[in-house]
N, C-alpha and C. Protein backbone atom coordinates (compact mmCIF):
# COMPACT_ATOMS: atom_id res chain seq x y z
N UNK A 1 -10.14 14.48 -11.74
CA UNK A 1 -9.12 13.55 -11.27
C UNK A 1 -9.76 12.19 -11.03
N UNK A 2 -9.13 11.18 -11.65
CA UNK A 2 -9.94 9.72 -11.22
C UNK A 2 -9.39 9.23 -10.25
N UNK A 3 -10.44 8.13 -9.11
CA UNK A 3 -9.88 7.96 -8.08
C UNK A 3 -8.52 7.12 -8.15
N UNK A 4 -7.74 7.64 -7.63
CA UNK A 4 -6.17 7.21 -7.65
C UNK A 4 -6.20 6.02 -6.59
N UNK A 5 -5.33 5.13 -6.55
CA UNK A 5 -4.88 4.52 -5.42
C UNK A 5 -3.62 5.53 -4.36
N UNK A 6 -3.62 5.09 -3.63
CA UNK A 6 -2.50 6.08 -3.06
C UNK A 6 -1.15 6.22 -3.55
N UNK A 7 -0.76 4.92 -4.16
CA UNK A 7 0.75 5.03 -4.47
C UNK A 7 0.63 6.08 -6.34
N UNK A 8 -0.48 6.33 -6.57
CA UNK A 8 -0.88 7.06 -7.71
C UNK A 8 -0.42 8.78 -7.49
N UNK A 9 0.31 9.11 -8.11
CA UNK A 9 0.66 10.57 -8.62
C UNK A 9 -0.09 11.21 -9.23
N UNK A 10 -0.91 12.46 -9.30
CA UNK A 10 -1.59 13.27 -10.05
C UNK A 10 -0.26 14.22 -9.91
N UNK A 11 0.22 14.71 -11.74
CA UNK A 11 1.00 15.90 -11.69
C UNK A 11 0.18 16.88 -12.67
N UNK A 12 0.68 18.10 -12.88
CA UNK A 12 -0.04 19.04 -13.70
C UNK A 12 1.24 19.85 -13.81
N UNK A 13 1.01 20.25 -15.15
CA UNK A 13 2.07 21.24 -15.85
C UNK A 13 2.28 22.52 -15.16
N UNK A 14 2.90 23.15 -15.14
CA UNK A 14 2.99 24.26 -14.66
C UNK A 14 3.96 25.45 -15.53
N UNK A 15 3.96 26.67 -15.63
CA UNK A 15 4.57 27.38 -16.39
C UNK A 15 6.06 27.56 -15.45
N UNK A 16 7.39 27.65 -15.86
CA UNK A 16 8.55 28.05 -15.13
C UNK A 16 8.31 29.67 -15.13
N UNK A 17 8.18 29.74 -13.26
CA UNK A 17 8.63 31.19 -13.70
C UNK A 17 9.93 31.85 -13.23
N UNK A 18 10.58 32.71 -14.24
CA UNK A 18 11.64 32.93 -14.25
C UNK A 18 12.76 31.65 -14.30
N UNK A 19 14.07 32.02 -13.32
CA UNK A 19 15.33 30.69 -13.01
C UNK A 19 15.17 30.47 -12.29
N UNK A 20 14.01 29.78 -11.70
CA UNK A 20 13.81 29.34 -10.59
C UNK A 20 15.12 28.31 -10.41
N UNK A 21 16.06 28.32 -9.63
CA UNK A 21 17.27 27.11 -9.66
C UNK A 21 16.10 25.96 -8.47
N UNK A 22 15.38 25.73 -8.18
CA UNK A 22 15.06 24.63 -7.38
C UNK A 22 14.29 23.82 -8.46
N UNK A 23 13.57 24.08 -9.43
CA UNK A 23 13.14 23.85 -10.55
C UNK A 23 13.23 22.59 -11.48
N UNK A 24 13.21 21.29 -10.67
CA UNK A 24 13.29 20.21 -11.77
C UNK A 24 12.49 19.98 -13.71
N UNK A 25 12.99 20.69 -14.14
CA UNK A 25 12.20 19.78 -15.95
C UNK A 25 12.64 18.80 -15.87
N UNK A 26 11.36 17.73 -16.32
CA UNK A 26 11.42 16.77 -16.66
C UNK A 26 10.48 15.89 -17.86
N UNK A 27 11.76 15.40 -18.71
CA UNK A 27 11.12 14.82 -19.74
C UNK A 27 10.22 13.68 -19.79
N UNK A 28 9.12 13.84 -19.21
CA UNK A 28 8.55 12.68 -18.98
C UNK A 28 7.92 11.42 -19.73
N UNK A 29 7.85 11.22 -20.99
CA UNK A 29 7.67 10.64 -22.28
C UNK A 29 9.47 10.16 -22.58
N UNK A 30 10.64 10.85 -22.40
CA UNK A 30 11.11 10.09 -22.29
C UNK A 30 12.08 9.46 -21.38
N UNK A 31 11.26 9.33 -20.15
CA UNK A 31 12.07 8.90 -18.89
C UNK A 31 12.08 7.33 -19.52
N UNK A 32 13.38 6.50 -19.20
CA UNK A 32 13.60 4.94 -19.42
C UNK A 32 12.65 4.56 -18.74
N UNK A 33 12.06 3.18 -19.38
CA UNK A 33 11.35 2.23 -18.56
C UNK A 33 9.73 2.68 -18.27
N UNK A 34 9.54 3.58 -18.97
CA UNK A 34 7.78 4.21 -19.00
C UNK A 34 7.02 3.74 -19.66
N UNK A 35 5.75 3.06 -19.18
CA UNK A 35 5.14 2.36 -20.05
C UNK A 35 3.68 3.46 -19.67
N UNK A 36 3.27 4.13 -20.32
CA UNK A 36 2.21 5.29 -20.54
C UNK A 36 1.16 5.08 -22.06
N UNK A 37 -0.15 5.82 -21.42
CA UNK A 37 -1.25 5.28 -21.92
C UNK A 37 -2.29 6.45 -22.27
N UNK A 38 -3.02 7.08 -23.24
CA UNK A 38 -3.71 8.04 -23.18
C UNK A 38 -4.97 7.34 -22.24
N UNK A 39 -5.96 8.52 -22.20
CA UNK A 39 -6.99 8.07 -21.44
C UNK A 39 -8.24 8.26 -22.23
N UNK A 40 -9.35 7.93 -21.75
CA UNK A 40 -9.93 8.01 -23.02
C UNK A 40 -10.67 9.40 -22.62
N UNK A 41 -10.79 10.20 -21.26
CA UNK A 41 -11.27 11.36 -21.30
C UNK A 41 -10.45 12.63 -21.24
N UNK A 42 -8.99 11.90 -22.42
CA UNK A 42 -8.09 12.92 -22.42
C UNK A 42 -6.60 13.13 -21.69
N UNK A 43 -6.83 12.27 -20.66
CA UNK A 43 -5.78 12.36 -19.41
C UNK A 43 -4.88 11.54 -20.23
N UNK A 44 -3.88 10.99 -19.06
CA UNK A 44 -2.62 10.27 -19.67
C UNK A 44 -1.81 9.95 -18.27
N UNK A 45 -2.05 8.27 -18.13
CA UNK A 45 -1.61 7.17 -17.13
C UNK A 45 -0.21 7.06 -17.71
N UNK A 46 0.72 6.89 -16.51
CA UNK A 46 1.78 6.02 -16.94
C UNK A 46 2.40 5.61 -15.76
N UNK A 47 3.17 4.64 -16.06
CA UNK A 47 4.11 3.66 -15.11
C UNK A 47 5.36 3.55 -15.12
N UNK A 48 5.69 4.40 -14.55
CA UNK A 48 7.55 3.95 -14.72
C UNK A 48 8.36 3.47 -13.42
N UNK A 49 9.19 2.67 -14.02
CA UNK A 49 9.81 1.14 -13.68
C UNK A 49 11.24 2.01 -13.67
N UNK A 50 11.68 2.75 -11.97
CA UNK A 50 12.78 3.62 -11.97
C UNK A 50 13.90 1.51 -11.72
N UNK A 51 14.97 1.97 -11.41
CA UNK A 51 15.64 0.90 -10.86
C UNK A 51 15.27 -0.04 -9.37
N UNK A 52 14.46 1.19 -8.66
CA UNK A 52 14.36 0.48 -7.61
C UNK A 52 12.70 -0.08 -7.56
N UNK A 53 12.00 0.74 -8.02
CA UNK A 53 10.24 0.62 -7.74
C UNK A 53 9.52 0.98 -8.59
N UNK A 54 8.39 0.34 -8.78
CA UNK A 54 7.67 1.27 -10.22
C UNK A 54 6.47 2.75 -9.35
N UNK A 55 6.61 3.77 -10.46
CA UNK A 55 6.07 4.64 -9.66
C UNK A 55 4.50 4.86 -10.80
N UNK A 56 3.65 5.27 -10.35
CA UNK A 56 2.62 5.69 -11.06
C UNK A 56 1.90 7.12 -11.19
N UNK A 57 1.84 7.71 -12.12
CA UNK A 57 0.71 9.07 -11.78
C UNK A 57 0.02 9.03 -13.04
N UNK A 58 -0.44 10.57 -13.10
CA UNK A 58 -1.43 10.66 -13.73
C UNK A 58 -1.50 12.32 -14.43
N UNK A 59 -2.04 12.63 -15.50
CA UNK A 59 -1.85 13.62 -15.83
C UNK A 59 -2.53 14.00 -16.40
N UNK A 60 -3.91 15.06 -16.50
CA UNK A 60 -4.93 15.94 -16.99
C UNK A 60 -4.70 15.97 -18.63
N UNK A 61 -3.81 16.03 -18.80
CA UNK A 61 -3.68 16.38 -20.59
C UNK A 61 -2.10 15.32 -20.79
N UNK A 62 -2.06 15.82 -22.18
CA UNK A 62 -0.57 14.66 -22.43
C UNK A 62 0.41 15.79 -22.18
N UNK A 63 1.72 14.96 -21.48
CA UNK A 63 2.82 16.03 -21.79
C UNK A 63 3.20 16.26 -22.80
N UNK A 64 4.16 17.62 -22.92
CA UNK A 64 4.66 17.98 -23.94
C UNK A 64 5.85 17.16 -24.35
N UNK A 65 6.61 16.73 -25.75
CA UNK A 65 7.55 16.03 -26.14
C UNK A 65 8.89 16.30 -25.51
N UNK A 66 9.11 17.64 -25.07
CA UNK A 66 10.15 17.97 -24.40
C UNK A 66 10.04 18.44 -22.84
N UNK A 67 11.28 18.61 -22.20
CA UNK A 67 11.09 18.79 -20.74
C UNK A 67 9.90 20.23 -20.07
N UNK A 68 9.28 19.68 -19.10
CA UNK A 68 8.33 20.33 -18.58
C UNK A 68 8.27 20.29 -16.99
N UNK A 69 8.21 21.71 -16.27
CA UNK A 69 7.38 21.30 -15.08
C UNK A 69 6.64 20.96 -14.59
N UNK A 70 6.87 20.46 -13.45
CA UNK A 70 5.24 20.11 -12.79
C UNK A 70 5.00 20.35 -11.36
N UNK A 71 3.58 20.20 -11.25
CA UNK A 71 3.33 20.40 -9.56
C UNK A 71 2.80 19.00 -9.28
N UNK A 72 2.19 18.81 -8.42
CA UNK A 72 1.83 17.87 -7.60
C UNK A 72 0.38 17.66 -6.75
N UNK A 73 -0.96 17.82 -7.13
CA UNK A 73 -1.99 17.48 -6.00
C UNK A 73 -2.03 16.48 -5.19
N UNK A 74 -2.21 17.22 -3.96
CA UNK A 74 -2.48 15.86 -3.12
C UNK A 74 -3.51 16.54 -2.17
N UNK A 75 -4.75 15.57 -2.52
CA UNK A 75 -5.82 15.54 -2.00
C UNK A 75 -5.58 15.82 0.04
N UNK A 76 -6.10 16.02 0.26
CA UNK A 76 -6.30 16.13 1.95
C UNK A 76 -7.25 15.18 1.99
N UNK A 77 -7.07 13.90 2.21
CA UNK A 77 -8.24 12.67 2.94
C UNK A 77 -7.08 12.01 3.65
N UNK A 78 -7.87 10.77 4.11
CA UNK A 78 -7.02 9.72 5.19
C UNK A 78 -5.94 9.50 4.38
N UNK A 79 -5.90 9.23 2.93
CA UNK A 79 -4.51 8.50 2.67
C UNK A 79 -3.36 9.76 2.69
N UNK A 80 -3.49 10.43 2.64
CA UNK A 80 -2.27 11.80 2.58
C UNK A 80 -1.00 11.29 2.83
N UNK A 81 -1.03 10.58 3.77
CA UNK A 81 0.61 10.11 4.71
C UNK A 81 1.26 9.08 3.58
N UNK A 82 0.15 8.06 2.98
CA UNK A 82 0.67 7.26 1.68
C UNK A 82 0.46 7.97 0.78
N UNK A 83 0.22 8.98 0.37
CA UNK A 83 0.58 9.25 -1.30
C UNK A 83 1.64 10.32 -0.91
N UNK A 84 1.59 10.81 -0.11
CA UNK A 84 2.99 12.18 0.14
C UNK A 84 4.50 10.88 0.05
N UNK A 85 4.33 9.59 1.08
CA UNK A 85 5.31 8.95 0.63
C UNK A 85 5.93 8.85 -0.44
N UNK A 86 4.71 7.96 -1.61
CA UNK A 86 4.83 7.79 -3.40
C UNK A 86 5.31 8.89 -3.39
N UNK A 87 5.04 10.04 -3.57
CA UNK A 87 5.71 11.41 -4.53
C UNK A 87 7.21 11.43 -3.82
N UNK A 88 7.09 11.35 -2.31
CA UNK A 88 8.77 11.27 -1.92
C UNK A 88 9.65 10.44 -2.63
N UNK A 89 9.44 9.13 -2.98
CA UNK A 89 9.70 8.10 -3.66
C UNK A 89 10.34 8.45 -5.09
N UNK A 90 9.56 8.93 -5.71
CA UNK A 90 8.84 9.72 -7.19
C UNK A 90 9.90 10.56 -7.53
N UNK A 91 10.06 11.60 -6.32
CA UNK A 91 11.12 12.80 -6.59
C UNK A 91 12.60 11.98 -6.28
N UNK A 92 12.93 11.67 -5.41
CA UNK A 92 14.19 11.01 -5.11
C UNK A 92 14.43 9.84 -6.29
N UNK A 93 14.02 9.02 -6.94
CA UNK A 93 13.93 8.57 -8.01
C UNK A 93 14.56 8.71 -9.02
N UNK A 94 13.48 10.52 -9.39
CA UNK A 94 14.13 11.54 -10.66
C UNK A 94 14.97 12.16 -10.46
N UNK A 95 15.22 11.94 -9.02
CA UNK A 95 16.84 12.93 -8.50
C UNK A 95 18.05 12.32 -8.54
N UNK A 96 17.94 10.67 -8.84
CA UNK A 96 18.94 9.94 -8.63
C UNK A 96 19.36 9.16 -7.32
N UNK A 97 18.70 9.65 -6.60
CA UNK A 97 18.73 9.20 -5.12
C UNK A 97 18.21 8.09 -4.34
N UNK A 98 18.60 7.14 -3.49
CA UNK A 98 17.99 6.21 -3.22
C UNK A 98 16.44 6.49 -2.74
N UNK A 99 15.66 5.87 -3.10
CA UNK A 99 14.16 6.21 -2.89
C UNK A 99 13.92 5.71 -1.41
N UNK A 100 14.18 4.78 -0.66
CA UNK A 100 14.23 3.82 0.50
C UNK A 100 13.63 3.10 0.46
N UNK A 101 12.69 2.55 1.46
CA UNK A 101 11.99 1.37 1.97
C UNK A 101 11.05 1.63 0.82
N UNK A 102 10.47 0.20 0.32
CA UNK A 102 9.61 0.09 -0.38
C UNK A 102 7.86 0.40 -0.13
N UNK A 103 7.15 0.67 -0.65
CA UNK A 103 5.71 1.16 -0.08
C UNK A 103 4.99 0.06 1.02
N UNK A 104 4.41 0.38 2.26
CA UNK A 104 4.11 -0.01 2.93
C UNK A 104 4.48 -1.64 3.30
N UNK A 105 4.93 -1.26 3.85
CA UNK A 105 6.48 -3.05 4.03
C UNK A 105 5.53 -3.15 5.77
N UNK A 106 5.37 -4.41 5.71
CA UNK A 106 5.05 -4.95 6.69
C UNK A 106 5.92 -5.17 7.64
N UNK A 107 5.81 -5.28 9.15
CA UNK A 107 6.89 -5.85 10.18
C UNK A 107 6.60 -7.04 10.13
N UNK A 108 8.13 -7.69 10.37
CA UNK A 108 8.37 -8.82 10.72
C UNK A 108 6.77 -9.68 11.78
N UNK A 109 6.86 -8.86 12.29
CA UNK A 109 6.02 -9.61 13.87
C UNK A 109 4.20 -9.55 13.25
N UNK A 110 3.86 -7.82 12.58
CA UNK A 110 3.25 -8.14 11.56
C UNK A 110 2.45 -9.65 10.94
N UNK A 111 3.58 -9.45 10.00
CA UNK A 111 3.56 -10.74 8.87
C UNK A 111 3.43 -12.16 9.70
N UNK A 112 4.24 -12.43 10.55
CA UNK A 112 3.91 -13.53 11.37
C UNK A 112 2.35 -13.89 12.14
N UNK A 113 1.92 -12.82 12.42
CA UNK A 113 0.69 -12.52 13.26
C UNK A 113 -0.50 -13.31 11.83
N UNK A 114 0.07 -12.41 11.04
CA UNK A 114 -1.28 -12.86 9.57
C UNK A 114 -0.73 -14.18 9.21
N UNK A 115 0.36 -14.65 9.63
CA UNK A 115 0.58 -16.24 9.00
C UNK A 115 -0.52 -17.06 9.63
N UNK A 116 -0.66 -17.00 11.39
CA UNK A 116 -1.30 -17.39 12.11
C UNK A 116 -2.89 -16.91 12.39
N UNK A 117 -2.96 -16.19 11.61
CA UNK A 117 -4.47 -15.69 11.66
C UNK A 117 -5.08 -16.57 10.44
N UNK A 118 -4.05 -17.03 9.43
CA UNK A 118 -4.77 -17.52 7.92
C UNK A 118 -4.62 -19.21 8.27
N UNK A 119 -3.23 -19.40 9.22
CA UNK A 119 -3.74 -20.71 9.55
C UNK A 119 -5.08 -21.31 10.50
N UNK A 120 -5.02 -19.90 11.40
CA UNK A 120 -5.89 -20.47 12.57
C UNK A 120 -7.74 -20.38 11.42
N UNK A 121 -7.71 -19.72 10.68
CA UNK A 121 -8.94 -19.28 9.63
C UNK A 121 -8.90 -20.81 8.90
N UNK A 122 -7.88 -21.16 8.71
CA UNK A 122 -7.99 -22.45 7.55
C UNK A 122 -8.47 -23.96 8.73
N UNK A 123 -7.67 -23.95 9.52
CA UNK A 123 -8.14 -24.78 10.88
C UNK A 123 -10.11 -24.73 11.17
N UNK A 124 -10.23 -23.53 11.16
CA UNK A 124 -11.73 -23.20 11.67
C UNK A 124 -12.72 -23.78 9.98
N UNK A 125 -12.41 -23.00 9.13
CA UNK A 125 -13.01 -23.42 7.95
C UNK A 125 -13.52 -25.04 7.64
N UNK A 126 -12.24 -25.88 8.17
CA UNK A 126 -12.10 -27.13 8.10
C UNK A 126 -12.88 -27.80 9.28
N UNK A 127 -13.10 -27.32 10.21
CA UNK A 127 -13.89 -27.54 11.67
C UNK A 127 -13.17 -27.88 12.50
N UNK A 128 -12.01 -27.71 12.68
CA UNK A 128 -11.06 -27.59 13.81
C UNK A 128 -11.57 -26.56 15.46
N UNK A 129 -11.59 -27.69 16.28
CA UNK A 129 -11.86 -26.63 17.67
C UNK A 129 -11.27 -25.91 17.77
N UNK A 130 -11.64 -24.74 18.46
CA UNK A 130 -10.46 -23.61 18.97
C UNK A 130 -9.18 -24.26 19.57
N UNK A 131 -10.29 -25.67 20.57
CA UNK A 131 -8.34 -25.87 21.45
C UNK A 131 -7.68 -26.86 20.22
N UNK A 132 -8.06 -27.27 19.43
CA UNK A 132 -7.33 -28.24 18.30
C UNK A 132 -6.26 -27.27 17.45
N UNK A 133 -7.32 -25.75 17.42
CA UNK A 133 -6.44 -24.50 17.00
C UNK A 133 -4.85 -24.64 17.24
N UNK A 134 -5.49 -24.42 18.94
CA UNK A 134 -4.32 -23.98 19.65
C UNK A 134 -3.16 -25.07 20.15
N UNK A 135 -3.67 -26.40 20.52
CA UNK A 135 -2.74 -27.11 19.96
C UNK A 135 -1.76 -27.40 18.84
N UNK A 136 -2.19 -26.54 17.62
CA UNK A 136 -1.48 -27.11 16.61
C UNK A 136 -0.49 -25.82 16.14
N UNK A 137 -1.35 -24.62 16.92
CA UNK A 137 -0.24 -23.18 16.10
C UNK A 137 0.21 -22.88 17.32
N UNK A 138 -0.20 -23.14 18.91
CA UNK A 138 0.33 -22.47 20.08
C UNK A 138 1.18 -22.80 20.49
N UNK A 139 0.99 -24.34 20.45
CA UNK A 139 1.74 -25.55 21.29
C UNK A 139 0.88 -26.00 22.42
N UNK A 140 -0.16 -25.55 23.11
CA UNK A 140 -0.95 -25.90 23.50
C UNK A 140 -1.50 -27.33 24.23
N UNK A 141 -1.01 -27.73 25.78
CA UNK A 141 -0.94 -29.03 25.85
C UNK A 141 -1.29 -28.97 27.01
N UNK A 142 -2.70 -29.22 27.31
CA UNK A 142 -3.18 -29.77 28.63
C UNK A 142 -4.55 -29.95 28.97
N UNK A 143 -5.37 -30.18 30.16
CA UNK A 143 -6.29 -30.80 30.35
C UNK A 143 -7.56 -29.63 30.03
N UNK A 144 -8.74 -29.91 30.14
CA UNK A 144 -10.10 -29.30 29.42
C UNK A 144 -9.69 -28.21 30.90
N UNK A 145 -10.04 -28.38 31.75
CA UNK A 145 -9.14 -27.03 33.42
C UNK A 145 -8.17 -26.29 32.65
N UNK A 146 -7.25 -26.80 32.07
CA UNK A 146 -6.13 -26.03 31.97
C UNK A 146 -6.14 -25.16 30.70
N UNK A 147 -7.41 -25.84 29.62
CA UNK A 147 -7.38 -24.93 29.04
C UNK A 147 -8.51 -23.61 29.16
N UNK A 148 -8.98 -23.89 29.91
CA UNK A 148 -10.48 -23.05 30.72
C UNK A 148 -9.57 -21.89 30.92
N UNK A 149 -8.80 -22.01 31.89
CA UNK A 149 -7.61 -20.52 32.21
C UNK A 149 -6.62 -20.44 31.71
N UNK A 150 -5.78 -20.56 29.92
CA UNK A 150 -5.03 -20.64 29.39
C UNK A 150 -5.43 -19.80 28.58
N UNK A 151 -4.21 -18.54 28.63
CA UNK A 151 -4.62 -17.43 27.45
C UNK A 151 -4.14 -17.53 26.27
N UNK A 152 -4.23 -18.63 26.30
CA UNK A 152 -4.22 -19.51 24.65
C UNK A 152 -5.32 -18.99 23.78
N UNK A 153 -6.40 -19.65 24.60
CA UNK A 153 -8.01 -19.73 24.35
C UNK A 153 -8.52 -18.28 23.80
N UNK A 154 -8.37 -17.25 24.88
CA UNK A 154 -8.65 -16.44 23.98
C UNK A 154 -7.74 -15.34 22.59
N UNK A 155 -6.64 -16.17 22.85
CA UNK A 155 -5.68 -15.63 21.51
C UNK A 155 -6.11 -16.35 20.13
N UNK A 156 -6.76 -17.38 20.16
CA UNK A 156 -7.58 -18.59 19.38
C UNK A 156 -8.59 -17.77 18.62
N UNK A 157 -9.50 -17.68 19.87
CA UNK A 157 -10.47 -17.32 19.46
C UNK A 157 -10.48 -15.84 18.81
N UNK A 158 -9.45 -14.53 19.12
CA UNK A 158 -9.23 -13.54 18.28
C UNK A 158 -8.36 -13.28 17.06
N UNK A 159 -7.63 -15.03 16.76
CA UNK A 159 -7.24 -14.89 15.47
C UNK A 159 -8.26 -15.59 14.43
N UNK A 160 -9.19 -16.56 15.27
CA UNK A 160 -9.73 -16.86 14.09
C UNK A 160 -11.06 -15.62 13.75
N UNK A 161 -11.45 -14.86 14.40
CA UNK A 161 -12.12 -13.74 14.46
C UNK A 161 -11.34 -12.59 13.43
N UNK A 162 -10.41 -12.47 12.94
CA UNK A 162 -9.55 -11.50 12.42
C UNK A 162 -9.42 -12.31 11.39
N UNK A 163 -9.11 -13.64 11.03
CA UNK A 163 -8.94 -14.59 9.94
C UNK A 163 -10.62 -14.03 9.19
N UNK A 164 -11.99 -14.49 9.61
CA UNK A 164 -13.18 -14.29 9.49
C UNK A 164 -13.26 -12.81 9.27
N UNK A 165 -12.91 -12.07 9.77
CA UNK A 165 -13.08 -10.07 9.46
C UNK A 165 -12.10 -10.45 7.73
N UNK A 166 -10.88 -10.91 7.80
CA UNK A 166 -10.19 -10.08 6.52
C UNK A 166 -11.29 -11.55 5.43
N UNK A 167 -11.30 -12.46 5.65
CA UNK A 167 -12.12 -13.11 4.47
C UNK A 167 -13.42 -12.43 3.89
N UNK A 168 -14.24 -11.96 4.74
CA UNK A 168 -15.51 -11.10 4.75
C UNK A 168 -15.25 -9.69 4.13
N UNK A 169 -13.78 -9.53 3.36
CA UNK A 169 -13.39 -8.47 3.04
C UNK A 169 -12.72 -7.20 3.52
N UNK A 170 -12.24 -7.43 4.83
CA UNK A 170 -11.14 -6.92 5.58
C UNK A 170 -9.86 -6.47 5.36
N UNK A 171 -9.47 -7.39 3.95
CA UNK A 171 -8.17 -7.95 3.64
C UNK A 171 -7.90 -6.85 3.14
N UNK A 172 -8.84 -5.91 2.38
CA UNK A 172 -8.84 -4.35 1.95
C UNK A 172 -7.89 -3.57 2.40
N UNK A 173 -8.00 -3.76 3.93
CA UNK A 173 -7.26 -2.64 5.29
C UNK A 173 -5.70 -2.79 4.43
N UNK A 174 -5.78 -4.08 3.99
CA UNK A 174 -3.87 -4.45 3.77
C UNK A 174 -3.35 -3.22 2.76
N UNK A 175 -4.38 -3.62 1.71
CA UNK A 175 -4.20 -2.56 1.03
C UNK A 175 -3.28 -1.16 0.68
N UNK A 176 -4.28 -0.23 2.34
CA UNK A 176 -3.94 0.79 2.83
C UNK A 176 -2.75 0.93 3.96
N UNK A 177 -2.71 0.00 4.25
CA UNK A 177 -1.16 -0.11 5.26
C UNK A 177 -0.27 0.83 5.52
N UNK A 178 -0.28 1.28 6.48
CA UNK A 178 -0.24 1.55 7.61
C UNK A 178 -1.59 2.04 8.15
N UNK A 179 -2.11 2.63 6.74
CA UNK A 179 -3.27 3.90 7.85
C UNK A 179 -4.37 3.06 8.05
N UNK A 180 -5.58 3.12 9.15
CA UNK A 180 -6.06 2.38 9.48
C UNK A 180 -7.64 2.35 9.00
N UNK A 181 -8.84 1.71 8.41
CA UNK A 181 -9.95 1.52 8.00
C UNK A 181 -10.65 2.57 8.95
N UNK A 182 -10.64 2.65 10.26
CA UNK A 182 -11.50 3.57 10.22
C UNK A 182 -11.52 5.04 9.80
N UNK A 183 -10.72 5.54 9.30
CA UNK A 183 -10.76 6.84 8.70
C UNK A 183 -11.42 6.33 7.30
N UNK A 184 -12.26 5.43 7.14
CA UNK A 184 -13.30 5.72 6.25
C UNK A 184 -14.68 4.41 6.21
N UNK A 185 -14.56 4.49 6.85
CA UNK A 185 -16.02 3.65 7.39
C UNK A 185 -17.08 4.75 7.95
């Protein structure tokens, strides 16, 4: 198996046994909107572009021209919680069903937080003081005292610290979103 990203599907054929009625075949060569690729140690990538999301997996050998089952590996490491999503995604998809929220969607409050971490990073880069920081993204307005005990100062100083972590290659963590870097450091 090559290393997948998480939103990556590994399926494998499987024989039907008996009527199984829970039993999806699926023609996968010719699902609409598949753009698929042999591999060169045999396997076979593809991408399909359902209506709502594109989904990706992966497959040990090529499928067959007509409908086939399949199973599903999923590794047991940190990402489990994001690739069990993708396949939820994956199946509801081929079921017709709304798939939902798109893969790891940021919060609102989130996304705002990293607006101000890349400004307060671009401020520092440029040589902006911390309190010049915080004047300009806090609102920040008062005397060298006032900013001594203003928990401005140290909100400053831990975004441009988090700006400096994701430049240094941090930005990775985004990546994996939700689950968090240390389950593999």
């Amino acid at each position: 198996m090559p290393a997948l990203l998480p939103e990556a599907i590994e399926l494998r054929r499987t024989t039907k046994v008996g009527d199984d009625p829970a039993a999806i075949p699926i023609d996968l060569p010719g699902l609409s909107g598949l753009d698929a690729r042999p591999d060169l140690d045999g396997g076979w990538h593809g991408l399909w572009q359902s209506t709502d999301l594109g989904h990706q997996f992966w497959l040990a050998e090529t499928p067959p021209d007509d409908r086939a089952t399949y199973c599903v590996v999923l590794p047991l490491d940190a990402l489990l919680e994001l690739r069990a999503e993708a396949l939820l995604r994956f199946w509801r998809a081929l079921s017709g069903r709304p798939i939902g929220e798109g893969p790891r969607v940021l919060p609102q409050q989130t996304r705002d937080r990293f607006i101000l971490v890349l400004r307060a990073l671009d401020g520092h880069l440029e040589g902006a003081s911390y309190r010049q920081i915080a004047e300009t993204l806090l609102g920040f307005a008062g005397t060298k005292a006032d900013w001594e005990a203003d928990s401005r100062k140290n909100q400053t100083r831990r975004l441009v610290a988090d700006g400096l972590r994701y430049m240094r290659g941090g930005y990775r963590d985004l990546l994996r979103y939700p689950i968090h870097s240390a389950y593999w450091r």
